[in-house]
PDB file of N, CA and C in Angstrom:
ATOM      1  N   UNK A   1    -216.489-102.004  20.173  1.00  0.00           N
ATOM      2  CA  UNK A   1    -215.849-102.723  19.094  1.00  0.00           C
ATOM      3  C   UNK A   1    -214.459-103.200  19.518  1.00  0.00           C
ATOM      4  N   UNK A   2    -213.702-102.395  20.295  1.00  0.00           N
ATOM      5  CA  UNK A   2    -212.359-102.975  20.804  1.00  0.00           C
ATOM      6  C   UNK A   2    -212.533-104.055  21.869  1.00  0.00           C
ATOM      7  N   UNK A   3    -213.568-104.412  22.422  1.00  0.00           N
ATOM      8  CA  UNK A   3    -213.990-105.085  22.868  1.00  0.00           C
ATOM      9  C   UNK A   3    -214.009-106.602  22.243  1.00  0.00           C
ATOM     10  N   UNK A   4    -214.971-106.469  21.511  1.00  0.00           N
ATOM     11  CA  UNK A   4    -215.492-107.320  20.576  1.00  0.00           C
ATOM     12  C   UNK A   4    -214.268-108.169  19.243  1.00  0.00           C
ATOM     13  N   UNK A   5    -213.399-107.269  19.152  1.00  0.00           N
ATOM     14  CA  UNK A   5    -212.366-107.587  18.824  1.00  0.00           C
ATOM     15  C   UNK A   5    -211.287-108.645  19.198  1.00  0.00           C
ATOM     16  N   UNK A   6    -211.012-108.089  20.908  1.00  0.00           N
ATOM     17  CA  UNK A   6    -210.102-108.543  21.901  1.00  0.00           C
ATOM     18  C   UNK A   6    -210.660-110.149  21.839  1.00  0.00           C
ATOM     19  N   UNK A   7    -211.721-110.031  21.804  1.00  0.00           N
ATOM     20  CA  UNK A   7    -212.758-111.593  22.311  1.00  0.00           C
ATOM     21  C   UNK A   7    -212.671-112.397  20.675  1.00  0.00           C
ATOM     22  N   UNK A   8    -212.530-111.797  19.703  1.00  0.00           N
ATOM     23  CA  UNK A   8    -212.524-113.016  18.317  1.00  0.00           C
ATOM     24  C   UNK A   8    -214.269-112.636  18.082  1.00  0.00           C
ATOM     25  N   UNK A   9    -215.102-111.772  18.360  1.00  0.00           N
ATOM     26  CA  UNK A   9    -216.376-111.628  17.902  1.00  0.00           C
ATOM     27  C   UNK A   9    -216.881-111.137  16.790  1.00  0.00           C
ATOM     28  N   UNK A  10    -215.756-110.436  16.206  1.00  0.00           N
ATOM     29  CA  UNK A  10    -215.905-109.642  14.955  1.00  0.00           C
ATOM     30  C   UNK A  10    -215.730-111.283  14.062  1.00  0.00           C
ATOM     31  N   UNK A  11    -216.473-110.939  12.945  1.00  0.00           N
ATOM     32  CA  UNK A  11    -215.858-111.922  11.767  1.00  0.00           C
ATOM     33  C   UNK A  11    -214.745-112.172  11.242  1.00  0.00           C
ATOM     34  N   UNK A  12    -214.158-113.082  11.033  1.00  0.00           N
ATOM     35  CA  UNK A  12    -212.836-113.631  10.681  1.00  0.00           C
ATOM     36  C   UNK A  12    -212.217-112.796   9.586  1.00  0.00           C
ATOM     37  N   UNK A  13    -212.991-112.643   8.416  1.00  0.00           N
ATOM     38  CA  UNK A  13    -212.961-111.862   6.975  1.00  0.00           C
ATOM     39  C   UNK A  13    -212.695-110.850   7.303  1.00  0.00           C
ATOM     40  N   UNK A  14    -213.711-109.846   8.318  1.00  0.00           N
ATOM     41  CA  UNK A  14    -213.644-108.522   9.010  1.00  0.00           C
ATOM     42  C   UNK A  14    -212.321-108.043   9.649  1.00  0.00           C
ATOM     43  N   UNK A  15    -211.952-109.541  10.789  1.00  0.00           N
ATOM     44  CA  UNK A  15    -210.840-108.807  11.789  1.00  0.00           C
ATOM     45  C   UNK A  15    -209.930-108.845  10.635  1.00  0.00           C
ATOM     46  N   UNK A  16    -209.594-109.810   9.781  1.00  0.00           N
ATOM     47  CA  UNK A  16    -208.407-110.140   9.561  1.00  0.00           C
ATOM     48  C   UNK A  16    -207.937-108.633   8.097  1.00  0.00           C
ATOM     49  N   UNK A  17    -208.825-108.612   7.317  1.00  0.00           N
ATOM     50  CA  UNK A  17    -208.800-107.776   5.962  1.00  0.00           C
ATOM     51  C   UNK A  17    -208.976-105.870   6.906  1.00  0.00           C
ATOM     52  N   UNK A  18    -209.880-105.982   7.521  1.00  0.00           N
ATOM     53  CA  UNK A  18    -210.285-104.139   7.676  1.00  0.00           C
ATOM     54  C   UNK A  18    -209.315-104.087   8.910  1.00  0.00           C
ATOM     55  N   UNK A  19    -209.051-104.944  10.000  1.00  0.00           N
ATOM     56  CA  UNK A  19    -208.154-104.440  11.072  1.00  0.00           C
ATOM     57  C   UNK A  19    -206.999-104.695  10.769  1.00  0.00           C
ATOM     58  N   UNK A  20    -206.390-105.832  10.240  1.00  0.00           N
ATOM     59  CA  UNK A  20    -205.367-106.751  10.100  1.00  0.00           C
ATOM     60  C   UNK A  20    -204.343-105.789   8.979  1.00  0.00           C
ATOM     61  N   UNK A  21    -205.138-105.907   7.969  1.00  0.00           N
ATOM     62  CA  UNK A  21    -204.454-105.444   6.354  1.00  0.00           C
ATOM     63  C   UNK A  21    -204.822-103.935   6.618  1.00  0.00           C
ATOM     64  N   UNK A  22    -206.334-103.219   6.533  1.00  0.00           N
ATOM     65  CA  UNK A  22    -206.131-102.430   6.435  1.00  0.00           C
ATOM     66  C   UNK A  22    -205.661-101.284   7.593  1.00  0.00           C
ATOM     67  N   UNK A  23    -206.091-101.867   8.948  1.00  0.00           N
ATOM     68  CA  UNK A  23    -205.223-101.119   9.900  1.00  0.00           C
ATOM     69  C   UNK A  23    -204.287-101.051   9.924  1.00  0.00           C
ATOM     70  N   UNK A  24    -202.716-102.154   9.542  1.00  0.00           N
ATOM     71  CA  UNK A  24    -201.405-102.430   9.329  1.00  0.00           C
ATOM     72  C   UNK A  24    -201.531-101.125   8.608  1.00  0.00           C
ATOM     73  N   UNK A  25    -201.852-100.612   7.621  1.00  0.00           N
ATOM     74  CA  UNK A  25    -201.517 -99.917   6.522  1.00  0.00           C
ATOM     75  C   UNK A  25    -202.026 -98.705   6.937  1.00  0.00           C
ATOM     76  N   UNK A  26    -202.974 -98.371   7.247  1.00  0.00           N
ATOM     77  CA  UNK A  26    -203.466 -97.297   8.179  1.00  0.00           C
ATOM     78  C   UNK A  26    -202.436 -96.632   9.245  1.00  0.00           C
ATOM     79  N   UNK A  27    -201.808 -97.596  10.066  1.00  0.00           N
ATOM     80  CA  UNK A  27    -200.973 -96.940  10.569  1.00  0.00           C
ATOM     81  C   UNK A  27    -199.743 -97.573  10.406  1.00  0.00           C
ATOM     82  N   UNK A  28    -199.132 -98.270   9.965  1.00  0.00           N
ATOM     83  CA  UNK A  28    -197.636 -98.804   9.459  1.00  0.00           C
ATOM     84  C   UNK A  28    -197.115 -97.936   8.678  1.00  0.00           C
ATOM     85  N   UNK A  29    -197.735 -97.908   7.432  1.00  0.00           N
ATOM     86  CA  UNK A  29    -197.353 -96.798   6.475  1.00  0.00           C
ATOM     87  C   UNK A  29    -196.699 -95.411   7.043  1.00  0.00           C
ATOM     88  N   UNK A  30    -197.423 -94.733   7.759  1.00  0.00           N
ATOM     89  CA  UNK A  30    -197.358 -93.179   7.903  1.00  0.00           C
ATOM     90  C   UNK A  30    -196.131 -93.242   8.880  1.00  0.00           C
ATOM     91  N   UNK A  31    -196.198 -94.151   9.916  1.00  0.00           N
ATOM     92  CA  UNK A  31    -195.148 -94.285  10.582  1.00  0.00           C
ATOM     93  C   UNK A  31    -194.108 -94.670  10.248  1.00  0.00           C
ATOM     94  N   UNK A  32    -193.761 -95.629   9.423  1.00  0.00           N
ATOM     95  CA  UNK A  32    -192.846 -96.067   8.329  1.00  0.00           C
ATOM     96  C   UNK A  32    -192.120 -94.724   7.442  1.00  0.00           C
ATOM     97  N   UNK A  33    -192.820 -94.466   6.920  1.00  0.00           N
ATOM     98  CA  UNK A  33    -192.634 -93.309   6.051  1.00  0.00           C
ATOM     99  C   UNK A  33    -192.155 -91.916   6.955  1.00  0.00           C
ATOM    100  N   UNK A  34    -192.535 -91.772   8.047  1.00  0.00           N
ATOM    101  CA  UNK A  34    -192.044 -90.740   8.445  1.00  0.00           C
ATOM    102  C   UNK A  34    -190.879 -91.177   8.935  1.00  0.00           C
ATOM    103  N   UNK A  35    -190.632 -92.086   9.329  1.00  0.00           N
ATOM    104  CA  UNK A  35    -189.014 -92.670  10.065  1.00  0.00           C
ATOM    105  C   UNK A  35    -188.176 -92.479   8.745  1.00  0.00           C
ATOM    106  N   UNK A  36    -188.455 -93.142   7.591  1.00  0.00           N
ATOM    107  CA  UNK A  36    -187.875 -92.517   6.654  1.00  0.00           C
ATOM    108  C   UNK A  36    -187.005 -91.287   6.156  1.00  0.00           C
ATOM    109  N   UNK A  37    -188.162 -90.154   6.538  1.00  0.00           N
ATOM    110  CA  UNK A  37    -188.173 -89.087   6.399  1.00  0.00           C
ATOM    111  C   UNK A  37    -187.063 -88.203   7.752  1.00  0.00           C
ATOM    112  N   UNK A  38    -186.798 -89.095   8.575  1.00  0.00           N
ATOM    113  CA  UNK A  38    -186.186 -88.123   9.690  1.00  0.00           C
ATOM    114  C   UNK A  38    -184.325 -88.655   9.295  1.00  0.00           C
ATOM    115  N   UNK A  39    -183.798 -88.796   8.122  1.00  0.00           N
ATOM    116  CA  UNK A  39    -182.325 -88.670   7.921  1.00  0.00           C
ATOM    117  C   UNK A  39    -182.026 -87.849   8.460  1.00  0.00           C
ATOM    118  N   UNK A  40    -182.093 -86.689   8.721  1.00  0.00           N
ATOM    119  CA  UNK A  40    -181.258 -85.592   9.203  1.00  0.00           C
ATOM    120  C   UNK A  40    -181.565 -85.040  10.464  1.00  0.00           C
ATOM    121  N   UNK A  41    -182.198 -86.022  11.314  1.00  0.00           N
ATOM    122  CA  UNK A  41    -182.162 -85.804  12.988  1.00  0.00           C
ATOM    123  C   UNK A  41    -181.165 -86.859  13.279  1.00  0.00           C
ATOM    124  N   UNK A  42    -180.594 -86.397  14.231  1.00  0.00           N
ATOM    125  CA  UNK A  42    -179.315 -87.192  15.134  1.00  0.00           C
ATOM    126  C   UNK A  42    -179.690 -88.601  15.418  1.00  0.00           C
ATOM    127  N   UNK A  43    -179.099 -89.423  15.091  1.00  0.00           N
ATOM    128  CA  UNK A  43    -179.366 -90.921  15.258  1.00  0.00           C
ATOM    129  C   UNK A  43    -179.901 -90.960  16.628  1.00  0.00           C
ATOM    130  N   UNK A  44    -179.341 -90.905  17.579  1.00  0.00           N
ATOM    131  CA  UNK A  44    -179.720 -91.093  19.323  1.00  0.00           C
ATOM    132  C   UNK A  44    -181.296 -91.071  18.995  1.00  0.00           C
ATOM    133  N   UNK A  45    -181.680 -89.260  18.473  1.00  0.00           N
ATOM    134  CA  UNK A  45    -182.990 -88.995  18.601  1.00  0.00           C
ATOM    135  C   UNK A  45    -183.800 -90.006  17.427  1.00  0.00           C
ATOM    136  N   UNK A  46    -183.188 -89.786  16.835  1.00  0.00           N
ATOM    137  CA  UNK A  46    -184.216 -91.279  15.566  1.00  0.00           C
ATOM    138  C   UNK A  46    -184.957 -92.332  16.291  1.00  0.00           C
ATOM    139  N   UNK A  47    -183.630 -92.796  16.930  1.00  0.00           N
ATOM    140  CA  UNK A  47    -183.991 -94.225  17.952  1.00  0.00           C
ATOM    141  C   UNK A  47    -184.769 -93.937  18.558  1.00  0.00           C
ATOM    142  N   UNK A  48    -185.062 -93.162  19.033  1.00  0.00           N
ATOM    143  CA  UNK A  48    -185.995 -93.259  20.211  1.00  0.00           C
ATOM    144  C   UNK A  48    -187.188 -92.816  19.554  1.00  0.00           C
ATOM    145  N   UNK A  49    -187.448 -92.254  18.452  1.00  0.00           N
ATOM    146  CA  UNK A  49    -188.495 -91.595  17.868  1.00  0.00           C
ATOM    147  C   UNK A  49    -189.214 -93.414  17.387  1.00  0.00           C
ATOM    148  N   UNK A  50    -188.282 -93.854  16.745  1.00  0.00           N
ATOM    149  CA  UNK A  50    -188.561 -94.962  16.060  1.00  0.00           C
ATOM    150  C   UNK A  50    -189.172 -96.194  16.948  1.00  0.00           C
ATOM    151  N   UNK A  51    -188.409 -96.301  18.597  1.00  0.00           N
ATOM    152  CA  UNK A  51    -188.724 -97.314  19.535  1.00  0.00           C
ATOM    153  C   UNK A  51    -190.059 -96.827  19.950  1.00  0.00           C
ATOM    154  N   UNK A  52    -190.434 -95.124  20.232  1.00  0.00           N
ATOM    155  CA  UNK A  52    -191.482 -95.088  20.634  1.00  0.00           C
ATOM    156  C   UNK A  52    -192.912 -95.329  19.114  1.00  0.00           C
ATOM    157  N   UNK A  53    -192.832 -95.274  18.086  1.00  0.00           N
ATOM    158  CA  UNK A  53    -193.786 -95.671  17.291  1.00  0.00           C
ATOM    159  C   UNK A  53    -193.832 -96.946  17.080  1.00  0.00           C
ATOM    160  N   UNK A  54    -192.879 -97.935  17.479  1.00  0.00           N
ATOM    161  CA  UNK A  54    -192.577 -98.779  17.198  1.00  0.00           C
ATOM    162  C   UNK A  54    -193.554 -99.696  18.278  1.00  0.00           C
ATOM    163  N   UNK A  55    -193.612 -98.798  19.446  1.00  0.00           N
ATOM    164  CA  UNK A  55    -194.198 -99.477  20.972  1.00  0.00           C
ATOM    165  C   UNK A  55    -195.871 -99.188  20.573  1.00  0.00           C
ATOM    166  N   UNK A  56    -196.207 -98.435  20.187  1.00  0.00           N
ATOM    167  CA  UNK A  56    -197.301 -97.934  19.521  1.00  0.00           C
ATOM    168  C   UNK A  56    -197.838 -98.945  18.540  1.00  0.00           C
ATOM    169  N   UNK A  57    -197.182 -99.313  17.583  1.00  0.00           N
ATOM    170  CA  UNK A  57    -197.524-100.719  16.519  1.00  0.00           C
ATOM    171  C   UNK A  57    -197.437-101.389  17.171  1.00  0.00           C
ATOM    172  N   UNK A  58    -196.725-101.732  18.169  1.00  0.00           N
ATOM    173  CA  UNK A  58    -196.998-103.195  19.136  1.00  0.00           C
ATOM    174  C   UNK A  58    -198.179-103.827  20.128  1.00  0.00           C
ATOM    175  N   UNK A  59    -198.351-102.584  20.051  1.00  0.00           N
ATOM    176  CA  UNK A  59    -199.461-102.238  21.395  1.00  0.00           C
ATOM    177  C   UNK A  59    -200.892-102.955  20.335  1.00  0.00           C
ATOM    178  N   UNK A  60    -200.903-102.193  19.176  1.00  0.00           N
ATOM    179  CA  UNK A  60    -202.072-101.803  18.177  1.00  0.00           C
ATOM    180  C   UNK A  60    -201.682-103.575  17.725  1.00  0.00           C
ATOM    181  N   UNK A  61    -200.564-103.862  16.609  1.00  0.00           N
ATOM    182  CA  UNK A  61    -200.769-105.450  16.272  1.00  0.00           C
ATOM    183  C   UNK A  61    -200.971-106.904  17.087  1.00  0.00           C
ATOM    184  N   UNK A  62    -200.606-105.954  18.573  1.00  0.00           N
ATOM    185  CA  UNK A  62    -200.929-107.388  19.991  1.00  0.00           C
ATOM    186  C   UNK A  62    -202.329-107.507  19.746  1.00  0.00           C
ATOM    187  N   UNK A  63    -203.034-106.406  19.698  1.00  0.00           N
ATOM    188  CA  UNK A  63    -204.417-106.544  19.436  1.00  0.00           C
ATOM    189  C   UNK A  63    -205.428-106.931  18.632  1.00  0.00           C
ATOM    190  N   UNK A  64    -205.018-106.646  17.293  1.00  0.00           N
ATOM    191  CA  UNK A  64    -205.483-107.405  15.880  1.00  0.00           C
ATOM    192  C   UNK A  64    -204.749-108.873  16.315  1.00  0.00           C
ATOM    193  N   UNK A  65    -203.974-108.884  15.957  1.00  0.00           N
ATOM    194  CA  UNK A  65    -203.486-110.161  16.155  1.00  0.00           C
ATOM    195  C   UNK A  65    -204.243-111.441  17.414  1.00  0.00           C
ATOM    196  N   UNK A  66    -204.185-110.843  18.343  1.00  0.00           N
ATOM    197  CA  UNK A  66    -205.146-111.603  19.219  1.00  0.00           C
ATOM    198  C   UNK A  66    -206.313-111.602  18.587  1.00  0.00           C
ATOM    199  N   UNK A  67    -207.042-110.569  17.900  1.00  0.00           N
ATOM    200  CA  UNK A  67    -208.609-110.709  17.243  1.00  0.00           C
ATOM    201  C   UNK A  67    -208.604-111.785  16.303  1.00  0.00           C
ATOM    202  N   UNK A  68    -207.443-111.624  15.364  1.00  0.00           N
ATOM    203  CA  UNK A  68    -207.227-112.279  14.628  1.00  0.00           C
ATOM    204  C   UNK A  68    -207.543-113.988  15.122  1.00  0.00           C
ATOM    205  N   UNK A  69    -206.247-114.534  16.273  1.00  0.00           N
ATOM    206  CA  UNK A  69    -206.304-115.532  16.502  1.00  0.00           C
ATOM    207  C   UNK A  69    -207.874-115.895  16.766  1.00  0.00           C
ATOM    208  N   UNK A  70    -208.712-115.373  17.536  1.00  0.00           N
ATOM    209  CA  UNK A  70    -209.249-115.454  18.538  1.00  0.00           C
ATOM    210  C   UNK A  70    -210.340-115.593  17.576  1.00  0.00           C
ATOM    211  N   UNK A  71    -210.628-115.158  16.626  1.00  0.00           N
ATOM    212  CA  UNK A  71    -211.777-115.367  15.604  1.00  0.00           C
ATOM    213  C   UNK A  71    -211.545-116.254  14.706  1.00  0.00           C
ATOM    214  N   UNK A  72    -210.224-116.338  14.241  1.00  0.00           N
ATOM    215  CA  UNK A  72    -210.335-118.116  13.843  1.00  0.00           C
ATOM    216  C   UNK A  72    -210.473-119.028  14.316  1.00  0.00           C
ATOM    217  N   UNK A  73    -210.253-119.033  15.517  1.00  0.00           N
ATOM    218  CA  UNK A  73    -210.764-120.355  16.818  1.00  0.00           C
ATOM    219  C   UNK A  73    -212.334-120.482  16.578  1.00  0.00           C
ATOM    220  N   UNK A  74    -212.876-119.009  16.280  1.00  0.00           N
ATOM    221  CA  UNK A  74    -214.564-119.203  16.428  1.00  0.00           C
ATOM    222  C   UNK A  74    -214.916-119.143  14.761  1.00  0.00           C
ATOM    223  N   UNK A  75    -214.274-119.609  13.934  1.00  0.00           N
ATOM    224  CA  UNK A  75    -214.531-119.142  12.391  1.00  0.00           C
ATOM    225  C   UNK A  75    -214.880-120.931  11.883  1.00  0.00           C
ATOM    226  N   UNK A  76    -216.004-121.105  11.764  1.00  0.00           N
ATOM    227  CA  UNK A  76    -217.341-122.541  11.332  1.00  0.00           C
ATOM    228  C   UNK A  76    -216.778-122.717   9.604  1.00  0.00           C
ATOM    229  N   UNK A  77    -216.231-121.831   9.224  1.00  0.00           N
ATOM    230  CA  UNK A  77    -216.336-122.418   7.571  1.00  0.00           C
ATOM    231  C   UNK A  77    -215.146-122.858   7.412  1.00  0.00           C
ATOM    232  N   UNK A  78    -214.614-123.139   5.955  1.00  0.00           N
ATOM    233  CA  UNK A  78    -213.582-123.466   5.291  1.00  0.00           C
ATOM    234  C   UNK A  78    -212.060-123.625   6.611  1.00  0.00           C
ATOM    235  N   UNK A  79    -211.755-124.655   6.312  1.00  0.00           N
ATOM    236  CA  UNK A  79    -210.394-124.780   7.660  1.00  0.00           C
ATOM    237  C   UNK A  79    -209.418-124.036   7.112  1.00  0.00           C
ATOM    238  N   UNK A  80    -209.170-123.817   6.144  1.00  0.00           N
ATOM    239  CA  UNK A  80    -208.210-123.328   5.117  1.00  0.00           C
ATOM    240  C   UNK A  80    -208.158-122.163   5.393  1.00  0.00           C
ATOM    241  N   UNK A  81    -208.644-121.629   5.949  1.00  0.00           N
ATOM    242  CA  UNK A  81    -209.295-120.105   6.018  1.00  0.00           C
ATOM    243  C   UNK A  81    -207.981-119.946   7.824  1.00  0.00           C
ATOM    244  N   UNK A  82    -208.758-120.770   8.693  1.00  0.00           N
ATOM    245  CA  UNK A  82    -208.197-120.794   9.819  1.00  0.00           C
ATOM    246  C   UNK A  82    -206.799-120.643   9.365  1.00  0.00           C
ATOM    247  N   UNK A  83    -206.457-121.702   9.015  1.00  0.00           N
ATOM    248  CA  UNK A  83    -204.735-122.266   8.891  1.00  0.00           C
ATOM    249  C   UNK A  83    -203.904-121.080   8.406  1.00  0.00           C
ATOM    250  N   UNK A  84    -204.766-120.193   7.757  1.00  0.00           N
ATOM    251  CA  UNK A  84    -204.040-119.200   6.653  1.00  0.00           C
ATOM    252  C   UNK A  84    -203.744-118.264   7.337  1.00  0.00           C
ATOM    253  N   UNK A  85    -204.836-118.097   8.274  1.00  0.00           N
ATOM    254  CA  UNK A  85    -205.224-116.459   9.338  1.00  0.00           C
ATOM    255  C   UNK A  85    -204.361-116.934  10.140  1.00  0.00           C
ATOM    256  N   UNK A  86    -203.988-118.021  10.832  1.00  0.00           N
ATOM    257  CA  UNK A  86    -203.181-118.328  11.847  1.00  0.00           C
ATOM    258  C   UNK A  86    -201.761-118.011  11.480  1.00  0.00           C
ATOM    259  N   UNK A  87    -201.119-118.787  10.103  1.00  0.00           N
ATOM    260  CA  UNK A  87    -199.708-118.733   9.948  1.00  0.00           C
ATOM    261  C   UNK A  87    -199.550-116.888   9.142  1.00  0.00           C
ATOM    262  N   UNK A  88    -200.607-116.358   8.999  1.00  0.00           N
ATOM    263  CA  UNK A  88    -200.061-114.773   8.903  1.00  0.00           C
ATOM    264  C   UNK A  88    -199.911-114.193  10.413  1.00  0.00           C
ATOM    265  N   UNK A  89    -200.830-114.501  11.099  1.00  0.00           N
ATOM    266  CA  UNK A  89    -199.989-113.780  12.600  1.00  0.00           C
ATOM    267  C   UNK A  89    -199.275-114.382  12.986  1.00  0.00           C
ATOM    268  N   UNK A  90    -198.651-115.574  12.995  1.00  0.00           N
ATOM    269  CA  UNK A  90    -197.167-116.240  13.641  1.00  0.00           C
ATOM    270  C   UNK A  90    -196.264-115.124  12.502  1.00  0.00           C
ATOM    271  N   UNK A  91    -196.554-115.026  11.478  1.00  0.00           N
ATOM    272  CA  UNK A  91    -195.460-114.482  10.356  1.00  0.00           C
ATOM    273  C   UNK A  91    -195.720-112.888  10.452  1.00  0.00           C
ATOM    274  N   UNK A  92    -196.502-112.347  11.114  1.00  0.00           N
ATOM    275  CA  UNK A  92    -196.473-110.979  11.586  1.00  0.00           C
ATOM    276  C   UNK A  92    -195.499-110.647  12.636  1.00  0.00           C
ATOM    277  N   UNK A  93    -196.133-111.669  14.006  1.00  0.00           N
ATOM    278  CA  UNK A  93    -195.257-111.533  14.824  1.00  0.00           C
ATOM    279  C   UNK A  93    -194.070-111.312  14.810  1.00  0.00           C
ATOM    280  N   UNK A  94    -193.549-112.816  13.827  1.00  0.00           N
ATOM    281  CA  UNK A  94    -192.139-112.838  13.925  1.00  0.00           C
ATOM    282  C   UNK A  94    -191.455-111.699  13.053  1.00  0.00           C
ATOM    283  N   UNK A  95    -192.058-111.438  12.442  1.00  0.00           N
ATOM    284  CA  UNK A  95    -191.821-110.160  11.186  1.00  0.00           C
ATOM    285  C   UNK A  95    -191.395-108.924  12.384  1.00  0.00           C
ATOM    286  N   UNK A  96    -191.979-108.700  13.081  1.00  0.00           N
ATOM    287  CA  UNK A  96    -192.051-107.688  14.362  1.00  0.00           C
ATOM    288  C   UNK A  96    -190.591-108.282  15.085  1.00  0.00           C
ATOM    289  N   UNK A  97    -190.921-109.317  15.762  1.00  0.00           N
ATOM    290  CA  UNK A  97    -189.781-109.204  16.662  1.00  0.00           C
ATOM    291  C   UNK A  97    -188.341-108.825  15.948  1.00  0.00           C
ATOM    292  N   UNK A  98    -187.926-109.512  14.732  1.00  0.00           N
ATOM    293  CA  UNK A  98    -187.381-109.335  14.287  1.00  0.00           C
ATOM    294  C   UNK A  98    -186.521-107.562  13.733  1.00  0.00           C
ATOM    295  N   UNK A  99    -187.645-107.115  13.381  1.00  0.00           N
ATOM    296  CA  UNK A  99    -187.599-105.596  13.521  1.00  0.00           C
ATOM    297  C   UNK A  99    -187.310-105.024  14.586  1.00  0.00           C
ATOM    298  N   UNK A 100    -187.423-105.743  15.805  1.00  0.00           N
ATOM    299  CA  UNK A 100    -187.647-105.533  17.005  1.00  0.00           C
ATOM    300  C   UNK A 100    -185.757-105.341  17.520  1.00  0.00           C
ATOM    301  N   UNK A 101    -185.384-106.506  17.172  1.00  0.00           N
ATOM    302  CA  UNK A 101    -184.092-107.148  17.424  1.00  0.00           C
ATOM    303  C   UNK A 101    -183.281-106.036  16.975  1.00  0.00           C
ATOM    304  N   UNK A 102    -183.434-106.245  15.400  1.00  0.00           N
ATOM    305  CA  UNK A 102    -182.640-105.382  14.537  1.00  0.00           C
ATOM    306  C   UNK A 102    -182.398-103.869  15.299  1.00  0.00           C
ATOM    307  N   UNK A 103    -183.639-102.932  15.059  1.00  0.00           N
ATOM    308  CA  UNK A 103    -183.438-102.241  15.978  1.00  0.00           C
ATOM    309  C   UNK A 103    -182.556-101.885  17.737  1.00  0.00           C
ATOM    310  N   UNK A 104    -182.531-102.645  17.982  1.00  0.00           N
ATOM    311  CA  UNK A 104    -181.982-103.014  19.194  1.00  0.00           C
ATOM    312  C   UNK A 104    -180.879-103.442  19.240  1.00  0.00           C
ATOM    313  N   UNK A 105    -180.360-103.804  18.460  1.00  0.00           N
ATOM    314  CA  UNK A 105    -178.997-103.975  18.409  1.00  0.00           C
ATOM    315  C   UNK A 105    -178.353-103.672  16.808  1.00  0.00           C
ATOM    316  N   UNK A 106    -179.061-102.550  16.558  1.00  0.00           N
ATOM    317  CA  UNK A 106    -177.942-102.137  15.205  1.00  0.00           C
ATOM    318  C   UNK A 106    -176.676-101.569  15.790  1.00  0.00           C
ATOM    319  N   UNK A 107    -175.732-101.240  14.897  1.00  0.00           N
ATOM    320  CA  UNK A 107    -174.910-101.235  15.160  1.00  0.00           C
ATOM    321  C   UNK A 107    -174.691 -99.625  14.426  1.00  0.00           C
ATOM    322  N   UNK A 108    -174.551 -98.523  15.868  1.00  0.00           N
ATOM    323  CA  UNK A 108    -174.707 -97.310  15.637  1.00  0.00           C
ATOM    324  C   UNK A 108    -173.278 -96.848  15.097  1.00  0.00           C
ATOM    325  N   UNK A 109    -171.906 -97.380  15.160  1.00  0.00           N
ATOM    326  CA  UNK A 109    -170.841 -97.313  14.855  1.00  0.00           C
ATOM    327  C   UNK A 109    -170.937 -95.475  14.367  1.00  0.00           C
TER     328      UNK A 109
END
């Protein structure tokens, strides 16, 4: 199936709703929420707790995201459908890097 994924073979509806939405949430959430939860570990250690889950969601949304693309290229119905699946992973991405940035250059003062 990770296979099948990587390639756009899964259905468009499929990659985008059960990997896309509900994997985001599957693992965004818990990781989210536990970064939350670590106020009272030493910033230094946060960061790095946070860069390494953070490398972890990257790893995991490079991959939906490519399924994503990669099955709307092969998705026969409604164009609307394409256009939609496409501008949510440009708006994931950038959603990411951005987080990405922030992180990376907050300002630990």
């Amino acid at each position: 199936m990770i296979t099948q994924l990587w390639r756009g073979e899964i259905p468009l509806w499929k990659t985008f709703w059960l990997f896309g939405v509900g994997g985001g949430l599957a693992f965004g959430l818990p990781v989210f929420s536990a970064m939350l939860a670590l106020t009272d570990v030493p910033p230094d250690d946060t960061a790095s707790i946070f860069l390494a889950a953070l490398g972890f969601l990257l790893v995991n949304l490079t991959w939906v995201f490519v399924g994503i693309w990669r099955a709307a290229n092969k998705y026969q119905g409604e164009k609307a459908w394409v256009v939609l699946a496409k501008i949510a992973v440009v708006a994931g991405t950038f959603n990411i890097v951005l987080l990405m940035v922030s992180v990376l250059f907050a300002d630990t003062g």
